[in-house]
N, C-alpha and C. Protein backbone atom coordinates (compact mmCIF):
# COMPACT_ATOMS: atom_id res chain seq x y z
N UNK A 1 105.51 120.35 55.74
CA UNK A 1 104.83 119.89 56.94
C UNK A 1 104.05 118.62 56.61
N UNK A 2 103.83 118.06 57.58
CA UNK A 2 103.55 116.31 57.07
C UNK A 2 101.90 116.70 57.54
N UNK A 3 101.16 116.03 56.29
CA UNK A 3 99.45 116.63 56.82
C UNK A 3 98.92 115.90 57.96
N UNK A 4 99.65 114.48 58.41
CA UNK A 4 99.11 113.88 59.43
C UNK A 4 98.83 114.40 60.78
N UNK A 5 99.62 115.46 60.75
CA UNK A 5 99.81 116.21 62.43
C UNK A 5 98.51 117.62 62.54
N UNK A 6 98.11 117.99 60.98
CA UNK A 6 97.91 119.50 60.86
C UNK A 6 96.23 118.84 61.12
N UNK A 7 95.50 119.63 61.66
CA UNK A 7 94.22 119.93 62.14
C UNK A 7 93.45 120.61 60.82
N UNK A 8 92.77 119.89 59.92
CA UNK A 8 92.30 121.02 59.03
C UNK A 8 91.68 122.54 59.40
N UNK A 9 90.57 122.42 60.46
CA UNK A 9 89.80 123.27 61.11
C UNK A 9 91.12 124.64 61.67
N UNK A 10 92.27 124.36 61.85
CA UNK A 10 93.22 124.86 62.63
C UNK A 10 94.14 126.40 62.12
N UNK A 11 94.11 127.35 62.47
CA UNK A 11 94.73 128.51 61.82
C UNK A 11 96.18 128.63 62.24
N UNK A 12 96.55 127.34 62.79
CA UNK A 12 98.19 127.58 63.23
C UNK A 12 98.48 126.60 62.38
N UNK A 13 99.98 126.40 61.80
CA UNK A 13 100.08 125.89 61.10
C UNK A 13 102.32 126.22 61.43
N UNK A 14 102.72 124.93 60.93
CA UNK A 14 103.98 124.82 61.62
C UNK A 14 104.95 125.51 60.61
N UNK A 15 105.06 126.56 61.66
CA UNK A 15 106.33 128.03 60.95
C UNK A 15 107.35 128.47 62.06
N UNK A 16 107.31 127.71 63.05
CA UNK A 16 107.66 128.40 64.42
C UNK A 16 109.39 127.73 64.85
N UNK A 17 109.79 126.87 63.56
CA UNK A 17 110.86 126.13 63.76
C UNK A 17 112.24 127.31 63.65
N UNK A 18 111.90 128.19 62.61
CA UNK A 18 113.33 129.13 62.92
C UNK A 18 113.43 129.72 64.45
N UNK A 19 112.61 129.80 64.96
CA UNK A 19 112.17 130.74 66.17
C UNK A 19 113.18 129.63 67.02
N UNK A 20 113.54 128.26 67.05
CA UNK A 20 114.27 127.58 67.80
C UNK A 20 115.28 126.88 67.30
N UNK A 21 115.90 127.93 66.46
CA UNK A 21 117.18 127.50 65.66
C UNK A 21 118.56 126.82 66.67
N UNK A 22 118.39 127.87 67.65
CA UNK A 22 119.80 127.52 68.55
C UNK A 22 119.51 126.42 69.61
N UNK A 23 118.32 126.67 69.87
CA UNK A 23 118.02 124.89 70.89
C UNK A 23 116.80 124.20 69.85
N UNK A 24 117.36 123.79 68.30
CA UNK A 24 116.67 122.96 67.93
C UNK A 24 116.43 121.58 68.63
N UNK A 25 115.74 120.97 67.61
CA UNK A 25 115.13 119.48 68.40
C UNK A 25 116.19 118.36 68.25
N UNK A 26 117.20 118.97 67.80
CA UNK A 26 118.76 118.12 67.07
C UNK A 26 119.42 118.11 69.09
N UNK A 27 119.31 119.15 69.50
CA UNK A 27 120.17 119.46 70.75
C UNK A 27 118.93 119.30 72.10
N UNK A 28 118.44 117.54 71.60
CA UNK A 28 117.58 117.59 73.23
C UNK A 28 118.20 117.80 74.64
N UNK A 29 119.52 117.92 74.27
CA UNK A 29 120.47 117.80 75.76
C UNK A 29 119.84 119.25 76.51
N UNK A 30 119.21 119.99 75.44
CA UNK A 30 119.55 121.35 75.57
C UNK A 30 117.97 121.47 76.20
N UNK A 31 116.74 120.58 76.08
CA UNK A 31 115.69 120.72 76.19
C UNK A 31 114.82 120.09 77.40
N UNK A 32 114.18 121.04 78.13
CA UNK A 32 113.86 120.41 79.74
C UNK A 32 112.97 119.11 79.62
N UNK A 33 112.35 119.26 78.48
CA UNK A 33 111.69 117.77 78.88
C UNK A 33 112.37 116.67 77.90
N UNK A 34 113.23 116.59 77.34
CA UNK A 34 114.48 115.84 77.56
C UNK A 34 115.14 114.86 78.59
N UNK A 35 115.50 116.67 79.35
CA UNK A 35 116.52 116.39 80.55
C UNK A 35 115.52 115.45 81.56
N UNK A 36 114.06 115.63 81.65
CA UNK A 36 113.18 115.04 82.38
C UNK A 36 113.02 113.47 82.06
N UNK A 37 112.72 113.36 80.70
CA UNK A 37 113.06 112.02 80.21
C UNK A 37 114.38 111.29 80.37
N UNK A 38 115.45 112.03 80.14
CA UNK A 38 116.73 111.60 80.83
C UNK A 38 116.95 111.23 82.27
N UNK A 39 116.46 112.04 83.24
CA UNK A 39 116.06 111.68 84.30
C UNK A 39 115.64 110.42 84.43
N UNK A 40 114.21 110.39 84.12
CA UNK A 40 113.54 108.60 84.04
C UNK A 40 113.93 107.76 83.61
N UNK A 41 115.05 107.66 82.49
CA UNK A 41 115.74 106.69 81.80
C UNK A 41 116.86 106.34 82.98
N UNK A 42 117.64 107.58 83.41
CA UNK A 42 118.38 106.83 84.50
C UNK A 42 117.73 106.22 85.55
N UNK A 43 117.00 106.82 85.97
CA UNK A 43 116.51 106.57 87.45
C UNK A 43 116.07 104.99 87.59
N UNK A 44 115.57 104.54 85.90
CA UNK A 44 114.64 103.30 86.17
C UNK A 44 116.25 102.13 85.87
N UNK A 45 117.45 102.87 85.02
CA UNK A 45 118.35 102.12 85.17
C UNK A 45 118.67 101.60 86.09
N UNK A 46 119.20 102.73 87.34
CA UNK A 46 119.95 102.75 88.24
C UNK A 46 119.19 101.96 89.38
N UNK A 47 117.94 102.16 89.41
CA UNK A 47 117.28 101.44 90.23
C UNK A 47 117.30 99.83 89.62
N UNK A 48 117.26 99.36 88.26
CA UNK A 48 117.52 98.05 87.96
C UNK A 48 118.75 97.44 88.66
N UNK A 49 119.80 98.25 88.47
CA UNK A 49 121.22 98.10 89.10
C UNK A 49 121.08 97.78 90.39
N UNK A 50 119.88 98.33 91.05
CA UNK A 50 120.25 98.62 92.51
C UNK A 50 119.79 97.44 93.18
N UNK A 51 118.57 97.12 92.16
CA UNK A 51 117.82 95.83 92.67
C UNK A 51 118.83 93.94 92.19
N UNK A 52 119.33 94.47 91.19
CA UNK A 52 120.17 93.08 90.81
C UNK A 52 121.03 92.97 92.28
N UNK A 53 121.85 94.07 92.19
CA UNK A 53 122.48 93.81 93.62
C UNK A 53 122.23 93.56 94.99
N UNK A 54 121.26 94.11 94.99
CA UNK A 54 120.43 93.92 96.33
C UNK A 54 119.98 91.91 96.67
N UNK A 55 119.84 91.89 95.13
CA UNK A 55 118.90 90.63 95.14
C UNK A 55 120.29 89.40 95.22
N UNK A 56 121.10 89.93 94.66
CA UNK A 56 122.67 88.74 94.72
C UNK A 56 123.15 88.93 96.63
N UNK A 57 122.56 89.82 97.21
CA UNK A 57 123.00 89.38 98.56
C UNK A 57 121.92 88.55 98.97
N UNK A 58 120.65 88.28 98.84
CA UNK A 58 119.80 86.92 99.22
C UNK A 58 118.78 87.47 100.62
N UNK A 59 119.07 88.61 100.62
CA UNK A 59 118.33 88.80 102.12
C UNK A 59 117.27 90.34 101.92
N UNK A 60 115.55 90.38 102.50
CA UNK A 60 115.40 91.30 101.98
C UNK A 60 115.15 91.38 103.75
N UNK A 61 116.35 92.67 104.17
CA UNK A 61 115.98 93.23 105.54
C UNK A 61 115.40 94.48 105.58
N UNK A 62 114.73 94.38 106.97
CA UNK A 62 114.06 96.27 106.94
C UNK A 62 114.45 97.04 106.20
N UNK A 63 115.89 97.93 106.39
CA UNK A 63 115.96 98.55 105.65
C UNK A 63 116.18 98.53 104.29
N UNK A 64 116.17 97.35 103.71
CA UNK A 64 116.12 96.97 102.28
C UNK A 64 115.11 97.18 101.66
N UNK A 65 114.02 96.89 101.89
CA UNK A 65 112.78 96.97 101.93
C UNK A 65 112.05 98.86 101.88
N UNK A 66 112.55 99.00 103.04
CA UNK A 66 111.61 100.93 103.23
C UNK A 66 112.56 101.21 102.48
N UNK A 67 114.19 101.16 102.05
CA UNK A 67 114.68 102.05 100.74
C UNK A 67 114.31 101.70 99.60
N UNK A 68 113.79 100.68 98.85
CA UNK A 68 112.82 100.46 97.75
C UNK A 68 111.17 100.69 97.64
N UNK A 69 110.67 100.64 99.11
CA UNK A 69 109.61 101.44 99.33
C UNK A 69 109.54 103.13 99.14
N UNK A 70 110.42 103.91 99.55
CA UNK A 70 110.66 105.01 99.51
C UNK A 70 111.24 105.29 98.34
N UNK A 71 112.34 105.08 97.84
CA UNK A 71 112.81 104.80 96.05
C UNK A 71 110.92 104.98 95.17
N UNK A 72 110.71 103.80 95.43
CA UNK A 72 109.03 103.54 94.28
C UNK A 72 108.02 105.00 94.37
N UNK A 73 108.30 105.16 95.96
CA UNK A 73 106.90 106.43 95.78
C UNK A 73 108.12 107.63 95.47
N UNK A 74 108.70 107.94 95.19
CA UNK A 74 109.43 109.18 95.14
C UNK A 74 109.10 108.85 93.30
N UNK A 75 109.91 107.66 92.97
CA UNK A 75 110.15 107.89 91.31
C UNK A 75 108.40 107.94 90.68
N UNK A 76 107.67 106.64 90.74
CA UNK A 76 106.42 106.22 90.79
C UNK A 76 105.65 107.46 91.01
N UNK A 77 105.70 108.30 91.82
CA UNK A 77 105.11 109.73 91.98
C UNK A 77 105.38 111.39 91.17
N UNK A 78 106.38 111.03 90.86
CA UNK A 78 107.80 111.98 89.86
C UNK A 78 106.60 111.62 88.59
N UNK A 79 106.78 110.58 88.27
CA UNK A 79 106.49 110.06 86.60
C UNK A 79 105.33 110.17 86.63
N UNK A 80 104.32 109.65 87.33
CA UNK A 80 102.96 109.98 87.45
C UNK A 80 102.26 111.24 87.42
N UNK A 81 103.08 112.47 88.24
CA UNK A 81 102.78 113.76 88.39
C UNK A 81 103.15 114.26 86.75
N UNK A 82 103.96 114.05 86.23
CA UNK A 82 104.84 114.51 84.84
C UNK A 82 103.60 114.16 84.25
N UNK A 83 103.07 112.97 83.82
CA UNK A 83 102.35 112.01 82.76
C UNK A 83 100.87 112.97 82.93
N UNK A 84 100.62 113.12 84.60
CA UNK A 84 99.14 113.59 84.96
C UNK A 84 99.78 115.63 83.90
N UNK A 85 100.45 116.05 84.44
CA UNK A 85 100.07 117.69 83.63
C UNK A 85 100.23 117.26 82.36
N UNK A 86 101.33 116.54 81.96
CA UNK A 86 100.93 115.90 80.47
C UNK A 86 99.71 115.97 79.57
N UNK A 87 99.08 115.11 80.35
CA UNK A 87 97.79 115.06 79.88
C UNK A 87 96.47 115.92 80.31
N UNK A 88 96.74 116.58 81.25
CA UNK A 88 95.77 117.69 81.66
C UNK A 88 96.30 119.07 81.57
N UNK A 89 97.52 119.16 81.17
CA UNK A 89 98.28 120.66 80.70
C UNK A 89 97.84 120.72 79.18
N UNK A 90 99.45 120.00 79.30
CA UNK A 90 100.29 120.40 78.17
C UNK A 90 99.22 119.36 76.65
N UNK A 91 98.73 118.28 77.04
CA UNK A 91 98.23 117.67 75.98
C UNK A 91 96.86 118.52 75.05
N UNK A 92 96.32 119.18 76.26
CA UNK A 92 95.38 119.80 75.88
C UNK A 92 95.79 120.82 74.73
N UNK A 93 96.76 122.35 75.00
CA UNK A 93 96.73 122.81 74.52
C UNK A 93 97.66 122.14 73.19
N UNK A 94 98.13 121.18 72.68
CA UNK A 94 98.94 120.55 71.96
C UNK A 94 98.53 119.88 70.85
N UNK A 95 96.66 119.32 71.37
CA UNK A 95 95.61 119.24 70.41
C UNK A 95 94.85 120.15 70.10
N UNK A 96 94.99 121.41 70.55
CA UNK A 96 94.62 122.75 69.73
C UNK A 96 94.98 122.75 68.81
N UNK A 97 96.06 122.62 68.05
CA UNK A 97 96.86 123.48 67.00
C UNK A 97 97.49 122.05 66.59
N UNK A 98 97.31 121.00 66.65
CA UNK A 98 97.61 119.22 66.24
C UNK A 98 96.98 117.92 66.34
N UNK A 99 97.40 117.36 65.52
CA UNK A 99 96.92 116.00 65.62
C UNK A 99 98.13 115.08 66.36
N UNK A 100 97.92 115.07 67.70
CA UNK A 100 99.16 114.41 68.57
C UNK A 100 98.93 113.04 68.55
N UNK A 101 100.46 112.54 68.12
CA UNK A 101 100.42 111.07 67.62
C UNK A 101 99.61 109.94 68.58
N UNK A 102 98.42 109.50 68.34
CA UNK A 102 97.93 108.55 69.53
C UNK A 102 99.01 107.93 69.92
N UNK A 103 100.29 107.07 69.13
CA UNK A 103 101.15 105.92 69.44
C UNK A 103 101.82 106.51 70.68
N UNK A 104 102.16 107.87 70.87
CA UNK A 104 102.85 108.30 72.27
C UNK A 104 101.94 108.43 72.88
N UNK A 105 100.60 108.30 73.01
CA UNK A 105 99.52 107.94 74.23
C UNK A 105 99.79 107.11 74.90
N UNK A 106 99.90 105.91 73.69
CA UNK A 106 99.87 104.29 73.90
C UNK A 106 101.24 104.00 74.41
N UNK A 107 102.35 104.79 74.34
CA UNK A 107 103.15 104.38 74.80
C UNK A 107 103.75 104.94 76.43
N UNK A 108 102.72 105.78 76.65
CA UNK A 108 102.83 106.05 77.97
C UNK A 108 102.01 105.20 78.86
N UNK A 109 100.66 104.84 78.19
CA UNK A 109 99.77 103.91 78.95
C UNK A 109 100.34 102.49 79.00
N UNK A 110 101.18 102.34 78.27
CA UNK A 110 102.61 101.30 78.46
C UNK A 110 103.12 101.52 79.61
N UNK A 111 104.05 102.40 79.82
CA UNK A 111 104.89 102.91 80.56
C UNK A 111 103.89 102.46 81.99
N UNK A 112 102.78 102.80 82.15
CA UNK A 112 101.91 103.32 83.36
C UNK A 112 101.82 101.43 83.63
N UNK A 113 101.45 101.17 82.74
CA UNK A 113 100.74 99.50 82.97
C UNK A 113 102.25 98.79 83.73
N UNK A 114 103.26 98.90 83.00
CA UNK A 114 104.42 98.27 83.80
C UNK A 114 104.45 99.04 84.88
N UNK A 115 104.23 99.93 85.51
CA UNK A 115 104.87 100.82 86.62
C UNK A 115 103.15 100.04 87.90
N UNK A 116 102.23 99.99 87.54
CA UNK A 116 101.52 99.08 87.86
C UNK A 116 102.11 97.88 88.65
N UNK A 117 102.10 97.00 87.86
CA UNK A 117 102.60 95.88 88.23
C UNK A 117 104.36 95.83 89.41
N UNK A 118 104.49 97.33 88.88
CA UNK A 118 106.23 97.36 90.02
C UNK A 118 105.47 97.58 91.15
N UNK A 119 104.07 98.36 91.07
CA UNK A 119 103.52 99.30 92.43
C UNK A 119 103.17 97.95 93.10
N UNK A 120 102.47 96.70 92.72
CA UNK A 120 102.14 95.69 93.36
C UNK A 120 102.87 94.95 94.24
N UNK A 121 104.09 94.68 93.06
CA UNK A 121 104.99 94.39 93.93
C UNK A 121 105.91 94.61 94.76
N UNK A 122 106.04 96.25 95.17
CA UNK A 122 106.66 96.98 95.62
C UNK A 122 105.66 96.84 97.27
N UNK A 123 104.33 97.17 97.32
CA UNK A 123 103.60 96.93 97.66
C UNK A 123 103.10 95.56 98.73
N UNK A 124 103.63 94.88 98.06
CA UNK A 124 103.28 93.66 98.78
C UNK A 124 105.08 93.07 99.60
N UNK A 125 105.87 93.86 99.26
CA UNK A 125 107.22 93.38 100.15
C UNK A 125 107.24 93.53 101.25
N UNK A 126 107.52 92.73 102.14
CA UNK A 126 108.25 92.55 103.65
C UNK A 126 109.71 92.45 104.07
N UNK A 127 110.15 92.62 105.34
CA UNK A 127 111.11 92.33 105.12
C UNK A 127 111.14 90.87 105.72
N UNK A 128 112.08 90.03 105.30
CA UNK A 128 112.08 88.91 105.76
C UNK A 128 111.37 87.60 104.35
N UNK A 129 110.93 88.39 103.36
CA UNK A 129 110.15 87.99 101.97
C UNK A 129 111.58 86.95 101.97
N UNK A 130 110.98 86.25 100.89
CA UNK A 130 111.42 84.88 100.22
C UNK A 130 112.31 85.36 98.94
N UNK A 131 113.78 85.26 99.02
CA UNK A 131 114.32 86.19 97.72
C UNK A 131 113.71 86.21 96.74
N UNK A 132 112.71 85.48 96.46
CA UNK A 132 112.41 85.29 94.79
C UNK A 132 111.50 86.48 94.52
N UNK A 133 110.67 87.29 95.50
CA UNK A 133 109.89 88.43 95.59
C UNK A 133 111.06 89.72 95.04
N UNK A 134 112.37 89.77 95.35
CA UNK A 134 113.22 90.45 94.81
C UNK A 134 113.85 90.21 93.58
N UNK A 135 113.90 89.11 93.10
CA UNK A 135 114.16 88.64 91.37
C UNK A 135 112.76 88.91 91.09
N UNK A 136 111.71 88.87 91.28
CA UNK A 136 110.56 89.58 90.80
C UNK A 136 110.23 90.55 90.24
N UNK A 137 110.90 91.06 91.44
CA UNK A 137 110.87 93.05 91.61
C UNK A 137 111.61 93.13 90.16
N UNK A 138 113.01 92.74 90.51
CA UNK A 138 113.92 92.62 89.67
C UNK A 138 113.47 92.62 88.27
N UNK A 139 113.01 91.56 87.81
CA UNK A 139 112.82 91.32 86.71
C UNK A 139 111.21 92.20 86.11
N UNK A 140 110.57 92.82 87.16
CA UNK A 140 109.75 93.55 86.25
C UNK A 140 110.26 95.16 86.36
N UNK A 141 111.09 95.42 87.02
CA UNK A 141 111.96 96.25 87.00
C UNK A 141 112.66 96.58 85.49
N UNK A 142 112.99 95.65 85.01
CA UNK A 142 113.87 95.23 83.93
C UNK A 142 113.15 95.63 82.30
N UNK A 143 111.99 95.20 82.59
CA UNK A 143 110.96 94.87 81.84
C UNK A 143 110.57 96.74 81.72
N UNK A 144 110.00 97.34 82.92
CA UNK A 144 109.74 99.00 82.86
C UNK A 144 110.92 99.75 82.07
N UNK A 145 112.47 99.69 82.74
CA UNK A 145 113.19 100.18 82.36
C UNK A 145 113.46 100.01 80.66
N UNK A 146 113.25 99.01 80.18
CA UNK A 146 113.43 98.64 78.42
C UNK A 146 112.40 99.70 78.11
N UNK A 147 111.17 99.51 78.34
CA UNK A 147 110.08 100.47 77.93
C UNK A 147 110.02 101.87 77.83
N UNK A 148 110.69 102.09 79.29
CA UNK A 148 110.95 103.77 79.41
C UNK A 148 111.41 104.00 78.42
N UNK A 149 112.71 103.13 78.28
CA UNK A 149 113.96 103.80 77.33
C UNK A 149 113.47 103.77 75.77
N UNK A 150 113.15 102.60 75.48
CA UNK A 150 112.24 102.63 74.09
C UNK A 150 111.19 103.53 73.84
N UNK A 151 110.57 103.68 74.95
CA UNK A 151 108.86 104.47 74.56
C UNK A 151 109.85 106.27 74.73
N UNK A 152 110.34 106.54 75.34
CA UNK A 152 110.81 108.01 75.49
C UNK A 152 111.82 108.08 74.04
N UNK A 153 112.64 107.22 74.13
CA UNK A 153 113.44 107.08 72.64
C UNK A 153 112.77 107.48 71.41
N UNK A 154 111.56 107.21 71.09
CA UNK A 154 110.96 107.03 69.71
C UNK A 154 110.38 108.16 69.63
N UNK A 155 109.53 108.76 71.12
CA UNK A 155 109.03 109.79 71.30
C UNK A 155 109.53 111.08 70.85
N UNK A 156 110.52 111.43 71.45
CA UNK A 156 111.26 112.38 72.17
C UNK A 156 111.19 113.69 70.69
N UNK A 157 112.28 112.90 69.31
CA UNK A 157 112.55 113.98 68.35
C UNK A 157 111.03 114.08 67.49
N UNK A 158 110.27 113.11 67.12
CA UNK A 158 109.05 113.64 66.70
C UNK A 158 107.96 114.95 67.54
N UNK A 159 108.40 114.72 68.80
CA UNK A 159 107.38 115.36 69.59
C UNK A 159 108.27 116.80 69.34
N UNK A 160 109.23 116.58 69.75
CA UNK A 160 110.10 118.05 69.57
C UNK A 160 110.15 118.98 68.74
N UNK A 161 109.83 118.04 67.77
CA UNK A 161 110.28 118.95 65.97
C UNK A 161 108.57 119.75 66.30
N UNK A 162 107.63 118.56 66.60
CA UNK A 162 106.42 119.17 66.50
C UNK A 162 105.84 120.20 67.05
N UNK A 163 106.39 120.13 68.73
CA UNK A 163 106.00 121.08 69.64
C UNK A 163 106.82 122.42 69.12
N UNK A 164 107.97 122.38 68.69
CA UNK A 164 109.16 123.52 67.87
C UNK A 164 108.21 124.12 66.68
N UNK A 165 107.73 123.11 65.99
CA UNK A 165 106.90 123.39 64.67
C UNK A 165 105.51 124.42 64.73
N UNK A 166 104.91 123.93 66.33
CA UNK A 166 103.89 124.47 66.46
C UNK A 166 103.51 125.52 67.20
N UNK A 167 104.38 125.62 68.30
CA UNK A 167 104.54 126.87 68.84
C UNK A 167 105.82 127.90 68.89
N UNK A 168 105.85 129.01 69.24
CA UNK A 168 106.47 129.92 69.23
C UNK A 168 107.50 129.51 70.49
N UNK A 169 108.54 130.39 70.39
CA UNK A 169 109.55 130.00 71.62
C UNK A 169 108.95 130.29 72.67
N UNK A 170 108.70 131.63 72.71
CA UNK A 170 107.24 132.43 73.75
C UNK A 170 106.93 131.62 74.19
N UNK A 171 105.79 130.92 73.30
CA UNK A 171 104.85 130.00 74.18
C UNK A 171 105.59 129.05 74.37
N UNK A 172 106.38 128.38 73.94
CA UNK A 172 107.00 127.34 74.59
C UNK A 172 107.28 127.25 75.95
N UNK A 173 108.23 128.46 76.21
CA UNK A 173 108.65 128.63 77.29
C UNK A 173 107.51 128.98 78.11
N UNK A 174 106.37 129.97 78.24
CA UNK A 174 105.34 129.66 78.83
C UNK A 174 104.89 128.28 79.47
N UNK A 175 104.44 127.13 78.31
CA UNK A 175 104.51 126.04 78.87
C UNK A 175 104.89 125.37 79.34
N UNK A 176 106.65 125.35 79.40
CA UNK A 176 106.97 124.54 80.09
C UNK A 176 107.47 125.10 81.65
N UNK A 177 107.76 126.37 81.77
CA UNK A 177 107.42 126.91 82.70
C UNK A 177 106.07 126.95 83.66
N UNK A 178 104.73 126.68 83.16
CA UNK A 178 103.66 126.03 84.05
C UNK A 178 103.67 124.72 84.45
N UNK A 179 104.40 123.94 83.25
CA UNK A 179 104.87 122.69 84.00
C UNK A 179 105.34 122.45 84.95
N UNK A 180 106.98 123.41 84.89
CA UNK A 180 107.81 123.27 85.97
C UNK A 180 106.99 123.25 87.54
N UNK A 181 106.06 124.61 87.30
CA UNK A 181 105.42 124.85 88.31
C UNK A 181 104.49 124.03 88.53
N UNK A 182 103.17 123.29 88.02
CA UNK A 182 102.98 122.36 88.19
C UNK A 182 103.59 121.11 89.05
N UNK A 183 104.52 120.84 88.53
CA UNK A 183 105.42 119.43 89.11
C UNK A 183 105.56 120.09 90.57
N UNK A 184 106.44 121.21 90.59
CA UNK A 184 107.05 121.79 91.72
C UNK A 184 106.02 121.62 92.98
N UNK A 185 105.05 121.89 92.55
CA UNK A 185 104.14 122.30 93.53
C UNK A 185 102.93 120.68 93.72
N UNK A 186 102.85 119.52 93.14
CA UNK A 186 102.27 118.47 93.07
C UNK A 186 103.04 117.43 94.34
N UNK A 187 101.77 117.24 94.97
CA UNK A 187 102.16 116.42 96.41
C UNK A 187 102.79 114.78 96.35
N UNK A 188 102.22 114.62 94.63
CA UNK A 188 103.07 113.18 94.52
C UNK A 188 104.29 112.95 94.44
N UNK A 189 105.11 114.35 94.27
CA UNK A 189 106.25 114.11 93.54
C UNK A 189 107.12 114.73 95.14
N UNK A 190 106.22 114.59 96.17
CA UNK A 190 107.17 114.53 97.19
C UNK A 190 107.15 113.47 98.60
């Protein structure tokens, strides 16, 4: 066990990895907050996609406009709700029993700072805007999506091995089952 993660004060200590032999941290396909991060990696793709094209026809009309308005608060609210139990769930009990890497703090308060700057400009569109407000979009669009994919990328198998390392399947599944419920039931994410 690497001492950087272990809590001296702490009576748990990482033994809990056989307990998730068959959905190790090797098979994130297999793991919901994965599949959740997978989620966001597409979503911020597909929405890059959606906006290049949008922006090569030259025109931003009504409904161009309320479907990227409606797109932003659906995803923008999704990721926000995730990030908020994150850090008021799951982070809490995660620094019980660890020393959770600040750099995946920092790389969500990344994540948040670009999603910022999309909310502005998402925010400030009309229809009838000047195309360059959509190469805007576009291009800080571009800019979130690299980040997602990098900041969830780097994240993903350290956090896994750790959360595997540190709790029991039990509790695992406990937690991420209050998550689920959490999200399910959070007004941003609808």
């Amino acid at each position: 066990a690497n001492p950087m993660y272990i809590l001296p004060e702490n009576p748990y200590r990482p033994f809990h990895l056989a307990e998730w032999e068959v959905h190790s941290p090797q098979h994130l396909n297999e793991n919901a907050w994965a599949l959740a991060n997978n989620a966001h990696r597409i979503e911020a793709k597909m929405m890059k996609e959606a906006l290049q094209s949008i922006a090569s026809r030259g025109e931003t009309l009504p409904w161009i406009v309320a479907a990227i308005k409606s797109f932003w608060k659906g995803h923008g609210g999704w990721v926000m709700s995730r990030f908020d139990i994150f850090q008021n769930y799951s982070l809490p009990l995660l620094e019980k029993r660890l020393r959770y890497p600040a750099s995946f703090l920092e790389a969500w308060a990344e994540i948040i700072k670009k999603m910022e700057n999309i909310s502005m400009l998402v925010d400030d569109m009309s229809p009838g805007d000047a195309i360059w407000t959509l190469y805007d979009l576009h291009d800080a669009w571009a800019v979130y999506e690299e980040t997602v994919t990098r900041n969830l990328r780097l994240q993903e198998p350290v956090a896994m091995i750790l959360f595997h390392a540190y709790f029991s399947r039990a509790e695992g599944d406990k937690i991420v089952k209050e998550e689920l419920r959490r999200m399910s039931s959070n007004s941003r994410c609808l």
